[in-house]
C-alpha atoms as a PDB file:
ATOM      1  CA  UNK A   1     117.021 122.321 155.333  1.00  0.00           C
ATOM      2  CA  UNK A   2     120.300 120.843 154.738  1.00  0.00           C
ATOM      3  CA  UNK A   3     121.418 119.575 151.242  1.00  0.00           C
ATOM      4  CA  UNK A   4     124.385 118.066 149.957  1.00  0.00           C
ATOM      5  CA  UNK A   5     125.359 118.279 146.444  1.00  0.00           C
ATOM      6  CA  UNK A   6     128.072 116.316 144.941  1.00  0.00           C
ATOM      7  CA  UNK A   7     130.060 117.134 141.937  1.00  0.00           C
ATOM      8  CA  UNK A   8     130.152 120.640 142.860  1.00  0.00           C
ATOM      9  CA  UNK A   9     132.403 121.361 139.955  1.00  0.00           C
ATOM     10  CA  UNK A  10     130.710 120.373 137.102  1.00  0.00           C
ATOM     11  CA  UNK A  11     128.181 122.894 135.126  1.00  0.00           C
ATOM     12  CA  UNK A  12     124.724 122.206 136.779  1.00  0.00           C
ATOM     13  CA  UNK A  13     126.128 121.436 140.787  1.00  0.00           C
ATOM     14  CA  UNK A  14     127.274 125.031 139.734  1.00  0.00           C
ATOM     15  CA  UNK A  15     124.091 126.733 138.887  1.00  0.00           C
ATOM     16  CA  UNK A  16     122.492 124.084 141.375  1.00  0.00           C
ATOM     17  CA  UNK A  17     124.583 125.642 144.131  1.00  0.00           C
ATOM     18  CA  UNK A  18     123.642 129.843 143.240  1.00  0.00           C
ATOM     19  CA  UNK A  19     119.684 128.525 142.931  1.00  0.00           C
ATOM     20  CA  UNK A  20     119.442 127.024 146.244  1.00  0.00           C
ATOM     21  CA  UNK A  21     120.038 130.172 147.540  1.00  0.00           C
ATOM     22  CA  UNK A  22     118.991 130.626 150.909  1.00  0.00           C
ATOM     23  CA  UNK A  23     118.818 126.850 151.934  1.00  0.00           C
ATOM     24  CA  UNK A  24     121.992 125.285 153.970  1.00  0.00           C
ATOM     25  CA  UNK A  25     124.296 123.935 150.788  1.00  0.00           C
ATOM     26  CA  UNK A  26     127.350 121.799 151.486  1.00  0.00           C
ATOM     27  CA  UNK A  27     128.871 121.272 147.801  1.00  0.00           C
ATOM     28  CA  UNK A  28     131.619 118.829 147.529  1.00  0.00           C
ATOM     29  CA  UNK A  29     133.568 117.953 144.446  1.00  0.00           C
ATOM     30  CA  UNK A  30     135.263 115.072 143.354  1.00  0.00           C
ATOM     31  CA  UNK A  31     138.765 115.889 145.647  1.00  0.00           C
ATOM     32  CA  UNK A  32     136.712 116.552 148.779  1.00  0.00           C
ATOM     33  CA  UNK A  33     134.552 113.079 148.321  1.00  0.00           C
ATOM     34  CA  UNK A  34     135.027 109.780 145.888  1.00  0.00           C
ATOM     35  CA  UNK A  35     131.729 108.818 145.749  1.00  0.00           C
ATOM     36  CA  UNK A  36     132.842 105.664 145.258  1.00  0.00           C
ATOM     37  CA  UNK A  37     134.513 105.373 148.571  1.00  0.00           C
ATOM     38  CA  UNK A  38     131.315 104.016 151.070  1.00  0.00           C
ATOM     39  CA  UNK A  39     132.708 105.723 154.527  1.00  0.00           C
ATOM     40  CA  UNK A  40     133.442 108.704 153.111  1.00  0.00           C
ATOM     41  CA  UNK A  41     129.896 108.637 151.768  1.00  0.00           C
ATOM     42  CA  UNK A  42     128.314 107.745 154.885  1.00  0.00           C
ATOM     43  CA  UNK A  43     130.036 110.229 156.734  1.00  0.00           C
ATOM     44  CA  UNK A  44     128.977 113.295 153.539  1.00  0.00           C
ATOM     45  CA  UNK A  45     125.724 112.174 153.830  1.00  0.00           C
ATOM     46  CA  UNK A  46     125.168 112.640 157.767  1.00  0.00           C
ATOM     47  CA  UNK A  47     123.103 115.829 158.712  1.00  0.00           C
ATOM     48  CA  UNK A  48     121.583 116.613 155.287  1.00  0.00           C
ATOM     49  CA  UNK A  49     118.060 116.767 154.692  1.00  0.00           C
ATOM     50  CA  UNK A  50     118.408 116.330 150.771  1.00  0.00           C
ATOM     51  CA  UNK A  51     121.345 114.945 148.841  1.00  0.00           C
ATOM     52  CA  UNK A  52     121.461 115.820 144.580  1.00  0.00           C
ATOM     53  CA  UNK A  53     123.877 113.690 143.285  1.00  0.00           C
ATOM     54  CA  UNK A  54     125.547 115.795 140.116  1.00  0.00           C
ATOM     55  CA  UNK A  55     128.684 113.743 140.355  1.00  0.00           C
ATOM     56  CA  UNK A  56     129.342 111.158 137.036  1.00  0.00           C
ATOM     57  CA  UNK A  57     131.424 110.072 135.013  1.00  0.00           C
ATOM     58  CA  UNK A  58     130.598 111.842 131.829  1.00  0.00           C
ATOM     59  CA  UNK A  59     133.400 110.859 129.208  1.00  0.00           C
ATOM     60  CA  UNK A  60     130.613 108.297 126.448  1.00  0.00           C
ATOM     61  CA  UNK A  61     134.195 107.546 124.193  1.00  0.00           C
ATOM     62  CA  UNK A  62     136.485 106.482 127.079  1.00  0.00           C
ATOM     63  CA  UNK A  63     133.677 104.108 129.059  1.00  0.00           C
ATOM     64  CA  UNK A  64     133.987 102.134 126.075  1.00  0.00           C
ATOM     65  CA  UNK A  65     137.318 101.141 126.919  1.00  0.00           C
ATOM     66  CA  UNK A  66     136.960 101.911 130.735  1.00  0.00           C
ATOM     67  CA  UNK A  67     133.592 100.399 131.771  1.00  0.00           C
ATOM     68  CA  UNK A  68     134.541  99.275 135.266  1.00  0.00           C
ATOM     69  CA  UNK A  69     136.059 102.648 135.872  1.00  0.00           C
ATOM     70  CA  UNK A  70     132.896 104.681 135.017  1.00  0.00           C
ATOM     71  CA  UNK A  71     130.754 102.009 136.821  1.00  0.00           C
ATOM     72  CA  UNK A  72     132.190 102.910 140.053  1.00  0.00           C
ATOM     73  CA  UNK A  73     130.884 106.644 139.656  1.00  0.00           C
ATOM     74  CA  UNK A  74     128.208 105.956 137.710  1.00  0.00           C
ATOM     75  CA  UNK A  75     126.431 103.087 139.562  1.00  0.00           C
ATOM     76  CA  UNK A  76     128.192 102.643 142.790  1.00  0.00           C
ATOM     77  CA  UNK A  77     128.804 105.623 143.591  1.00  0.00           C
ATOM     78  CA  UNK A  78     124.996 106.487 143.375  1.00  0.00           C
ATOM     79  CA  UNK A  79     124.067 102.978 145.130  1.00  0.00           C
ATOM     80  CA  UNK A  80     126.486 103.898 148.325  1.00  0.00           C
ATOM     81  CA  UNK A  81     124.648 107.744 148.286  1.00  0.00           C
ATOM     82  CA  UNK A  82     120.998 105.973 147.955  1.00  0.00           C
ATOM     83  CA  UNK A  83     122.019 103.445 151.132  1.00  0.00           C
ATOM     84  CA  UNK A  84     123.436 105.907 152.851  1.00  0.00           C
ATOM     85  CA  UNK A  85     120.830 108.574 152.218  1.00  0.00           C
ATOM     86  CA  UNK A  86     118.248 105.863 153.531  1.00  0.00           C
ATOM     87  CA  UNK A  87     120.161 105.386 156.477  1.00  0.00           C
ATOM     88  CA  UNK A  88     120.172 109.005 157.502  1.00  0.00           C
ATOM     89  CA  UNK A  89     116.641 109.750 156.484  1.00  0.00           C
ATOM     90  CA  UNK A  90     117.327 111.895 153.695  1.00  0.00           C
ATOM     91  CA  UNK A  91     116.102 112.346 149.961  1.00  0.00           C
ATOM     92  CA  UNK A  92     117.819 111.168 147.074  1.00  0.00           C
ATOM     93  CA  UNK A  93     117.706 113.562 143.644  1.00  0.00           C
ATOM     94  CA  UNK A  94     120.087 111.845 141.356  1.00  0.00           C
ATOM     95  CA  UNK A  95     120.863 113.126 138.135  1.00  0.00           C
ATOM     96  CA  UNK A  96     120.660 110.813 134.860  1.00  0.00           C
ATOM     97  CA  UNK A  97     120.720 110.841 131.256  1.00  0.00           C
ATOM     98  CA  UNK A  98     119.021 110.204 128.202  1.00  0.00           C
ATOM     99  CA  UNK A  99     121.190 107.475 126.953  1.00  0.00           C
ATOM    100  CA  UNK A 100     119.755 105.227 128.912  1.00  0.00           C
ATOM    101  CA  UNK A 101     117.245 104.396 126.186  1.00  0.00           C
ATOM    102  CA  UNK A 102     118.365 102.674 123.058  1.00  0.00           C
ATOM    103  CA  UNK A 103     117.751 106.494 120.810  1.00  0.00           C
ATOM    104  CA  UNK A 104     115.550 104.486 118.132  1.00  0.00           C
ATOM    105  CA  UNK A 105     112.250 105.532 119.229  1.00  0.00           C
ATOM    106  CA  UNK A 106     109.991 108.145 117.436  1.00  0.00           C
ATOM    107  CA  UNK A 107     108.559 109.562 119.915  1.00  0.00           C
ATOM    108  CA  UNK A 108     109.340 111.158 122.919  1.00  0.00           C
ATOM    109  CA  UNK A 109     110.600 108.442 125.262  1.00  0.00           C
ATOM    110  CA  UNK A 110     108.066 108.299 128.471  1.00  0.00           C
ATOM    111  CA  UNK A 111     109.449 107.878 132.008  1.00  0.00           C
ATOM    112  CA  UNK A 112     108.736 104.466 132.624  1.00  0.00           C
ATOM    113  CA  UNK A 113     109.309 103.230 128.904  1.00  0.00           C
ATOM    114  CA  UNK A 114     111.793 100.410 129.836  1.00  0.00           C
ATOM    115  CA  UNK A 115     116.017 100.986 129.360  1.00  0.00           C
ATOM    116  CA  UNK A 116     118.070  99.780 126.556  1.00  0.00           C
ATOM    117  CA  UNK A 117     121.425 101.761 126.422  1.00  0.00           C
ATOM    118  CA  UNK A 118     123.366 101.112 123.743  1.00  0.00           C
ATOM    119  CA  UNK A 119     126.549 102.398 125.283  1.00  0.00           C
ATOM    120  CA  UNK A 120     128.852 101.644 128.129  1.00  0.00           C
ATOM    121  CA  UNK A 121     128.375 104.827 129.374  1.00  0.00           C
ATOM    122  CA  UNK A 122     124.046 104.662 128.769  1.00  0.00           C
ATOM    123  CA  UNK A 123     124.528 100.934 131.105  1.00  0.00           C
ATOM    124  CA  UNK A 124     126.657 102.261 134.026  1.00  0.00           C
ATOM    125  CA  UNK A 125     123.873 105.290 134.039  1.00  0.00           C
ATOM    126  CA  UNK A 126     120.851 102.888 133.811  1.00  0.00           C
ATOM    127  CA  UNK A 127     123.033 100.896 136.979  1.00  0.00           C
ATOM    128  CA  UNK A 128     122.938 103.894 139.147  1.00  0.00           C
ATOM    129  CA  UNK A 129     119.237 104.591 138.526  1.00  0.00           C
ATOM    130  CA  UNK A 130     118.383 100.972 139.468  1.00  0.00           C
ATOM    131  CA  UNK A 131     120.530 100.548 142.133  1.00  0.00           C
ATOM    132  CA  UNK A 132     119.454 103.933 143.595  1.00  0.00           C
ATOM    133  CA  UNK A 133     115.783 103.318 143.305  1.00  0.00           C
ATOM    134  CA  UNK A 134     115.984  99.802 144.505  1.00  0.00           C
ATOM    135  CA  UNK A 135     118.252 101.093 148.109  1.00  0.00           C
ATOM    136  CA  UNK A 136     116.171 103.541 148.628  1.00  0.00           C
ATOM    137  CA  UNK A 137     113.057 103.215 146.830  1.00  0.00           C
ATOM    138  CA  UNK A 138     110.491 105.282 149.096  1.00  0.00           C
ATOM    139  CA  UNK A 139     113.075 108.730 149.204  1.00  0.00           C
ATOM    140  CA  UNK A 140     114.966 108.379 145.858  1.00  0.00           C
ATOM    141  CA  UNK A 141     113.993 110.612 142.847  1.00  0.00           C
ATOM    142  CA  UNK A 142     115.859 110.169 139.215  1.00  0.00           C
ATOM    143  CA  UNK A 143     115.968 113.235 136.531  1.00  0.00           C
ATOM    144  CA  UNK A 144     117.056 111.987 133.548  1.00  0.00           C
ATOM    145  CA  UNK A 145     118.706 115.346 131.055  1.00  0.00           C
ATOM    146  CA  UNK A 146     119.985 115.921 127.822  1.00  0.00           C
ATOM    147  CA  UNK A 147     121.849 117.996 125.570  1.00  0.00           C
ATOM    148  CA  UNK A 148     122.716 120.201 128.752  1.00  0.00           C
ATOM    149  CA  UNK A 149     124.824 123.611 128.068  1.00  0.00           C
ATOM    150  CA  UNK A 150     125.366 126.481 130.492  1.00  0.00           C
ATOM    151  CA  UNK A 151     127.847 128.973 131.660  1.00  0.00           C
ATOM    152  CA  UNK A 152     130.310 126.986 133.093  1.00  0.00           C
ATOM    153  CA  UNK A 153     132.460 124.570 131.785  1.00  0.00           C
ATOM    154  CA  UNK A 154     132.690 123.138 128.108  1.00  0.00           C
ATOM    155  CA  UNK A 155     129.580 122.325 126.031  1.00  0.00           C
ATOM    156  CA  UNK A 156     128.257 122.431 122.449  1.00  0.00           C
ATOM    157  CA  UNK A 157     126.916 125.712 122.580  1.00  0.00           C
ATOM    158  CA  UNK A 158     129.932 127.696 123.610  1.00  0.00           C
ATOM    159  CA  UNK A 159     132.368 125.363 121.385  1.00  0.00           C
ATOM    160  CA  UNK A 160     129.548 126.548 118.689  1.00  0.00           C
ATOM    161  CA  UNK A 161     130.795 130.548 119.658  1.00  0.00           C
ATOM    162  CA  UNK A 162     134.296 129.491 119.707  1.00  0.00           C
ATOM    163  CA  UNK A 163     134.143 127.728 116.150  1.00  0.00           C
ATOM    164  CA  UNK A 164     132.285 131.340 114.773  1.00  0.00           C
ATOM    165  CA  UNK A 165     135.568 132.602 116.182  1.00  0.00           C
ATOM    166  CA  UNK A 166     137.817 130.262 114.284  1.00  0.00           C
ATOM    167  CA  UNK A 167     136.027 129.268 111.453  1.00  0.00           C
ATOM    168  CA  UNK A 168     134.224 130.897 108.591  1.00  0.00           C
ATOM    169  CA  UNK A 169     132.574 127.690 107.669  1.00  0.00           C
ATOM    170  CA  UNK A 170     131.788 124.329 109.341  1.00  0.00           C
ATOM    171  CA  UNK A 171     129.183 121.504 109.386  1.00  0.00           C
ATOM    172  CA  UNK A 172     127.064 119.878 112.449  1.00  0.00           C
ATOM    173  CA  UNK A 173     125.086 116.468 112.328  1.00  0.00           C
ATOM    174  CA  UNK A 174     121.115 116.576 111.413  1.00  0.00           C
ATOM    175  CA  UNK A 175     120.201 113.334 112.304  1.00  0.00           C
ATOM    176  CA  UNK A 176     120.304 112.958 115.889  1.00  0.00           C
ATOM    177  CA  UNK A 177     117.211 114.873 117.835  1.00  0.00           C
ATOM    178  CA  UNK A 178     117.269 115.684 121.300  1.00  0.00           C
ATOM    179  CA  UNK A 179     115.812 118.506 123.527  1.00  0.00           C
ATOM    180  CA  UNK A 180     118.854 121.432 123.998  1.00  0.00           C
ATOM    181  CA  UNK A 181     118.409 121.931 128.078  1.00  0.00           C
ATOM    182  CA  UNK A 182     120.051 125.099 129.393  1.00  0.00           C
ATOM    183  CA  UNK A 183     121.465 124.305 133.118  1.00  0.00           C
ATOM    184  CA  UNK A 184     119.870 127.081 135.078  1.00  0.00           C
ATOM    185  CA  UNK A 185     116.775 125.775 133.850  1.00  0.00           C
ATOM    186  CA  UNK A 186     117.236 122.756 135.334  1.00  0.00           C
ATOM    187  CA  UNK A 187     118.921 124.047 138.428  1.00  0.00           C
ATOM    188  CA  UNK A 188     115.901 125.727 138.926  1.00  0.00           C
ATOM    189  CA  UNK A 189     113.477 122.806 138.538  1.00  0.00           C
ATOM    190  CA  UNK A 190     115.897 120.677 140.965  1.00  0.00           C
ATOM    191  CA  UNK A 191     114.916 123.480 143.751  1.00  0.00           C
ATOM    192  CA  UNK A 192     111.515 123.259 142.896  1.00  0.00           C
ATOM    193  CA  UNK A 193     111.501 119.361 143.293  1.00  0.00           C
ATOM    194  CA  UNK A 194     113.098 120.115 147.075  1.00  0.00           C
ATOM    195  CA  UNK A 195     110.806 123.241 147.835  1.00  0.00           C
ATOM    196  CA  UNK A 196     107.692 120.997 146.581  1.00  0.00           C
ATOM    197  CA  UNK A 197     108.867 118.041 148.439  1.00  0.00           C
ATOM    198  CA  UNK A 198     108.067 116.129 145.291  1.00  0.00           C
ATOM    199  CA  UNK A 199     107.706 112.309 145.967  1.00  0.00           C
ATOM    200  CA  UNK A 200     110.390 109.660 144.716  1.00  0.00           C
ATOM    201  CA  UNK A 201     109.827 108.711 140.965  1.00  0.00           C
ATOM    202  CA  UNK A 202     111.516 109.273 138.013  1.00  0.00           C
ATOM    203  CA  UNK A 203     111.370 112.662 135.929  1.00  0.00           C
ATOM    204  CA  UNK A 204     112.575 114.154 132.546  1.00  0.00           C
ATOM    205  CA  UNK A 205     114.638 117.393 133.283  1.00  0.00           C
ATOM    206  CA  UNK A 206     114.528 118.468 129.757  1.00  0.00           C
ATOM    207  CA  UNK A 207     113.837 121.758 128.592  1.00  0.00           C
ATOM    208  CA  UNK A 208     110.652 120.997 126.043  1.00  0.00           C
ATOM    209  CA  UNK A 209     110.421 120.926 122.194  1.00  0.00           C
ATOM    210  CA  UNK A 210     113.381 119.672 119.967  1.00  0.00           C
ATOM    211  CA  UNK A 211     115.763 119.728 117.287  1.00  0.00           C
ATOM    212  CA  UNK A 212     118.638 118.405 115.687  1.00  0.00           C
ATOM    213  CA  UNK A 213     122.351 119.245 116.851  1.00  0.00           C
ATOM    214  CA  UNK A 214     122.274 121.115 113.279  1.00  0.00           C
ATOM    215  CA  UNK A 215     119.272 123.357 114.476  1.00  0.00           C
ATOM    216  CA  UNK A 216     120.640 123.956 118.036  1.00  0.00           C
ATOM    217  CA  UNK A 217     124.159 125.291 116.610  1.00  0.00           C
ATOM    218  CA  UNK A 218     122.391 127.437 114.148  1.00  0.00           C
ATOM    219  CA  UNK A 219     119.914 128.789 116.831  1.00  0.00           C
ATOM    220  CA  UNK A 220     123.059 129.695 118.766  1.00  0.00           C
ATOM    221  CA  UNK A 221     124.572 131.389 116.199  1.00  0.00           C
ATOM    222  CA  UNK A 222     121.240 133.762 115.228  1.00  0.00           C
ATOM    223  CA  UNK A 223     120.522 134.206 118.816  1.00  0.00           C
ATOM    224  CA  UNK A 224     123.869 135.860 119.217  1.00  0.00           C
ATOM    225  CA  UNK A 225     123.814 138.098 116.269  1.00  0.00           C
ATOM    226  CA  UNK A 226     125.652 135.867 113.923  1.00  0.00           C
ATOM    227  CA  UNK A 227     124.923 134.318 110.221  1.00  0.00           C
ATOM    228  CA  UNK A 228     123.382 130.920 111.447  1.00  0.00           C
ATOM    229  CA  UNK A 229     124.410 129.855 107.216  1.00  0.00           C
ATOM    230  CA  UNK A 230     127.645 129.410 108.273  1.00  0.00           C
ATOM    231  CA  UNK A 231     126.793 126.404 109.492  1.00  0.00           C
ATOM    232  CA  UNK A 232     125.966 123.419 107.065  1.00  0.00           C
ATOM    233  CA  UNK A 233     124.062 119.651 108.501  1.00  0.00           C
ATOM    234  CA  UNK A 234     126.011 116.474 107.596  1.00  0.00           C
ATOM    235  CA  UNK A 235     125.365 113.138 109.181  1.00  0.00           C
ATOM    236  CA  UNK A 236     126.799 110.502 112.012  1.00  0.00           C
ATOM    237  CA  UNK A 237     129.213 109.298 109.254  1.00  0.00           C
ATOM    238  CA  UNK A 238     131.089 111.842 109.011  1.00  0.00           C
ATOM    239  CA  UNK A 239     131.716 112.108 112.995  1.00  0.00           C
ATOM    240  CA  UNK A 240     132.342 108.787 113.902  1.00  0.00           C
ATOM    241  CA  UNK A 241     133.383 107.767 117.173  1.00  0.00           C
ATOM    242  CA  UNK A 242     133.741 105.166 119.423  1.00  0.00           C
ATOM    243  CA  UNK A 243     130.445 105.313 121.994  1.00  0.00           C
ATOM    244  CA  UNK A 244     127.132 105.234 119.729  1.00  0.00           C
ATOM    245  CA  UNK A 245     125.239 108.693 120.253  1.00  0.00           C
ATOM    246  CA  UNK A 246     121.292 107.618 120.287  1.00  0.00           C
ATOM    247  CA  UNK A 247     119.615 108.759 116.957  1.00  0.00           C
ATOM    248  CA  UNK A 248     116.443 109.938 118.754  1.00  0.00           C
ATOM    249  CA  UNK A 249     116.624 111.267 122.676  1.00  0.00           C
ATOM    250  CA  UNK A 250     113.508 113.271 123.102  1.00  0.00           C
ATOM    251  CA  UNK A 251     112.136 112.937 126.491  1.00  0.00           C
ATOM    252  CA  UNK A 252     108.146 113.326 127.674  1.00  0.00           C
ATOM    253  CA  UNK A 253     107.533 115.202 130.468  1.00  0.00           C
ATOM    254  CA  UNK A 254     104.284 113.572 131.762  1.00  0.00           C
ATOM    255  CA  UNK A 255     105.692 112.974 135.433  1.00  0.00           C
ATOM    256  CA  UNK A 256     105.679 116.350 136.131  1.00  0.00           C
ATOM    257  CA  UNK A 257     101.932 116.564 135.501  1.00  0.00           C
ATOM    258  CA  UNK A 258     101.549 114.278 138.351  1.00  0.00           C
ATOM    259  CA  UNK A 259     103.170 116.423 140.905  1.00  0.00           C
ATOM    260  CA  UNK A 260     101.544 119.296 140.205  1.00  0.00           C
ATOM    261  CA  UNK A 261     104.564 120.707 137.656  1.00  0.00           C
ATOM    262  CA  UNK A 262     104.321 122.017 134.348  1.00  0.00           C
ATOM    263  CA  UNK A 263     107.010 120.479 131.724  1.00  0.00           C
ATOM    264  CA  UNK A 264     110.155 122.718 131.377  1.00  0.00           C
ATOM    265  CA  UNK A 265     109.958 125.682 128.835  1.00  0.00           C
ATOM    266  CA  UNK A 266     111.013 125.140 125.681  1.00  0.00           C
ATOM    267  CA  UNK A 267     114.475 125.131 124.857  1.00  0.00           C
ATOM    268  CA  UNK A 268     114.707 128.062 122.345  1.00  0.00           C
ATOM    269  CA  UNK A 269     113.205 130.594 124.621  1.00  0.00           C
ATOM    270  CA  UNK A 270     115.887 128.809 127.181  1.00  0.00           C
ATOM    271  CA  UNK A 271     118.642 129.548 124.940  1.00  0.00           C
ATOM    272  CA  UNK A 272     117.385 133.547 124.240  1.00  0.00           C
ATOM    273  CA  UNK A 273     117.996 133.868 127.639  1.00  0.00           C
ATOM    274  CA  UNK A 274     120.663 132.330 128.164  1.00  0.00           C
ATOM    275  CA  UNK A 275     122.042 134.588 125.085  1.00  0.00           C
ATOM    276  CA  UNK A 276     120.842 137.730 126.585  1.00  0.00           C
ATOM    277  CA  UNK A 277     121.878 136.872 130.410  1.00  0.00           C
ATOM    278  CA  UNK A 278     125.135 136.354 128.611  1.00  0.00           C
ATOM    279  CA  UNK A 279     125.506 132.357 130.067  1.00  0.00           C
ATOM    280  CA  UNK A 280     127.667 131.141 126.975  1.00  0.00           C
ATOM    281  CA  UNK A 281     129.794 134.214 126.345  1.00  0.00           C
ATOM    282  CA  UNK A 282     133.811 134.440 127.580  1.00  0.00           C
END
């Protein structure tokens, strides 16, 4: 089996790419193809079995202000891979987020409870998953994440190591609850999906349970030896920013039922391990 993954530089294509193992990987980043550029799709695409689309554009503050720029990666992009994927006979995995939904539910958002981003960023990601689904609707799958950390690359829980480094004291919001998803986990589940041969819908790639941002930093710090206290909650006021961060992202994991997949493990025994593998230190 051949599989293509682009956005081979960012933290999951990573631990995407050391999962898949023995299968026939071609991983191209962002200077070796613009998804946004159709031929140069077309041509990536050709002779792969299986194509997970990793690449994005991931910065929520600047598609405020640059909504046609992240619309080319974020929608586009993925509708060129879907048409192109169709035309070659090959499946479509394509990664997607949880601000898609409008964050004011209370409880965990189901995969086909209908889209409402709130965000530039959340619209150009609902784009892609419509425009992917509808181009290739019998070979296209979407998994929707959250809250993902891992070993490579910048996220919350190793800026939550480097602050214990820095800091003696500082404070993390406690009003916005999402599921913490470490990216081997998903990585993992990704290679299950193409092992199983999983049929197109949409799933949650979320490792299960949840917290606030508060209790994820804290868990961090205990989990690595340190005084979790350190750390005090505040709210959204005091961080504001431009792009709206959804109050409540908590995703359900009942599509994985139907293809014979239990949900993701929860995320704190995902972070132990992560801790003890040693995934967020240096």
């Amino acid at each position: 089996m051949r599989i293509l993954v682009t956005g081979a530089g960012g933290m999951l294509a990573r631990d995407l790419v050391e999962a898949l193992g023995g299968h026939g990987v071609t991983a191209l980043g962002r200077a070796a193809l613009d998804i946004t550029d159709r031929d140069a799709v077309r041509a990536a695409v050709a002779g792969h079995d299986v194509i997970v689309n990793t690449a994005a554009y991931t910065d929520v503050d600047a598609a405020e202000t640059s909504e046609d720029l992240a619309h080319a990666v974020n929608a586009q992009g993925p509708a060129f891979l879907a048409a192109s994927a169709r035309e070659h006979g090959a499946r479509l995995i394509h990664v997607s987020t949880d601000y898609v939904f409008g964050g004011d539910a209370t409880e965990p958002y189901s995969e086909a409870a209908p889209v409402a981003p709130r965000s530039a960023y959340g619209r150009t990601k609902a784009d892609g998953e419509r425009l992917a689904r509808e181009l290739h609707p019998d070979g296209t799958s979407i998994v929707r994440t959250a809250w993902l950390y891992g070993r490579h690359g910048s996220n919350f829980a190793r800026t939550m190591l480097r602050l214990a480094a820095e800091r003696e004291t500082w404070q993390v919001v406690d009003d916005q609850v999402g599921q913490p998803t470490w990216s081997a986990d998903l990585a993992g589940r990704i290679v299950e999906m193409i092992d199983r041969d999983v049929p197109a819908g949409i799933y949650h790639g979320t490792n299960s349970g949840s917290t606030t941002w508060f209790g994820f930093a804290q868990a961090v710090l205990e989990e690595s030896g340190l005084d979790p206290a350190r750390i005090s909650p505040t709210d959204s006021s005091s961080f504001v920013r431009p792009a709206p961060r959804p109050a409540y992202s908590v995703l359900g994991h009942a599509g994985w039922a139907a293809v014979g997949l239990s949900p993701m493990r929860p995320w704190d025994a995902a972070l132990a391990d992560a801790v003890a593998t040693g995934a967020l230190s240096g």
